[in-house]
Protein backbone atom coordinates (compact mmCIF):
# COMPACT_ATOMS: atom_id res chain seq x y z
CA UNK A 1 109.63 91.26 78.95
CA UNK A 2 106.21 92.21 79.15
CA UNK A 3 104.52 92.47 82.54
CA UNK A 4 101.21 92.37 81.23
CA UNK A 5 101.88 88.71 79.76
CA UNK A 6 103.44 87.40 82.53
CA UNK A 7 100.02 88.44 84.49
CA UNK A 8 98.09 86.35 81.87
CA UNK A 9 100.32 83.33 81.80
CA UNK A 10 100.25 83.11 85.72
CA UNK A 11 96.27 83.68 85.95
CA UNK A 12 96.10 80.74 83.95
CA UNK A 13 97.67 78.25 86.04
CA UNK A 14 96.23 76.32 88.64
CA UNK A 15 95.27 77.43 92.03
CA UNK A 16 98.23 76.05 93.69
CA UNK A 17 100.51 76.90 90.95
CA UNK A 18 99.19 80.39 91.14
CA UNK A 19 100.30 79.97 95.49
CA UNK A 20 103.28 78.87 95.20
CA UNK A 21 104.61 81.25 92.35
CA UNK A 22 103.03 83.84 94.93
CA UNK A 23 105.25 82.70 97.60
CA UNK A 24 107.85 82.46 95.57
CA UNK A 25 107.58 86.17 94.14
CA UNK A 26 106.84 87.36 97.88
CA UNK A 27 110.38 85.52 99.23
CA UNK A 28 112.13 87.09 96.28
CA UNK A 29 111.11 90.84 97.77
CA UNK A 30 113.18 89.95 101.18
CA UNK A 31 116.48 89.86 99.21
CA UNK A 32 116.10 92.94 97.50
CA UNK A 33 118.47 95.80 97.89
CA UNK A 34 117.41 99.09 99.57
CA UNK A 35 117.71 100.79 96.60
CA UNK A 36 115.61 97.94 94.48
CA UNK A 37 113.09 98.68 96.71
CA UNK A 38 112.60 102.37 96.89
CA UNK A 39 112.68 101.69 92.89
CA UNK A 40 109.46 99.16 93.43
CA UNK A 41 107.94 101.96 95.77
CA UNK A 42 108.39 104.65 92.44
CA UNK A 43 106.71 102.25 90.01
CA UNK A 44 103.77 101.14 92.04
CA UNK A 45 103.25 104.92 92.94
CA UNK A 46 103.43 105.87 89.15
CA UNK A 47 101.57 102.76 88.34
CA UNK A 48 98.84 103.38 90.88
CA UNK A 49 98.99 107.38 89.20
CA UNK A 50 98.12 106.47 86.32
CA UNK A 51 95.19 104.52 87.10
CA UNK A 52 94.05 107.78 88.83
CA UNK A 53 94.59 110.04 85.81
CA UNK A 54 92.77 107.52 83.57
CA UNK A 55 90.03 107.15 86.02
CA UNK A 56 89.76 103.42 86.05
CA UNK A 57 90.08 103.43 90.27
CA UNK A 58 87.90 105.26 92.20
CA UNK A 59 89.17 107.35 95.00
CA UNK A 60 88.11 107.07 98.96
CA UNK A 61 88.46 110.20 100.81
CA UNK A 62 90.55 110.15 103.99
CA UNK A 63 87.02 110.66 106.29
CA UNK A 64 85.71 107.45 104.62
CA UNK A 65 88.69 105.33 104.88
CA UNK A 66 88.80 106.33 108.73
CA UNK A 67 85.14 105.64 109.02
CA UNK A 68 85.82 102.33 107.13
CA UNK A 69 88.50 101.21 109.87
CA UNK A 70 86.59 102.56 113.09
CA UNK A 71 83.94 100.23 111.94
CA UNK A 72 86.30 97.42 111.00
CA UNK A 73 88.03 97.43 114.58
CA UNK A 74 84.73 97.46 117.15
């Protein structure tokens, strides 16, 4: 099953179809298994790699992101 289609298929649908398959998806994560979730933690770090290493997200340097917050929290 393709991820990527699943993504377009659900973008599609309506604004409260799109919530409640959200909700849905977000119950779904409470029943997983310690070890289904440590796998989810792997792919989202490789995922999130390989956006890096082909340069389509822009990184935020640790000094910004605290500068970001300080100003978020006054």
């Amino acid at each position: 099953m393709d991820i990527s289609v699943i993504e377009q298929e659900a973008l599609h649908l309506s604004v409260s179809a799109r919530a409640e398959l959200a909700h849905k998806l977000l119950l779904s994560l409470d029943n997983m298994s310690e070890s289904e979730v440590e796998e989810a933690w792997l792919d989202e770090a490789e995922r999130r790699a390989g956006e890096i290493d082909r340069g389509i997200v822009q990184l935020v340097s640790s000094g910004e992101v605290s500068r970001k917050a300080r100003y978020l929290l006054k």
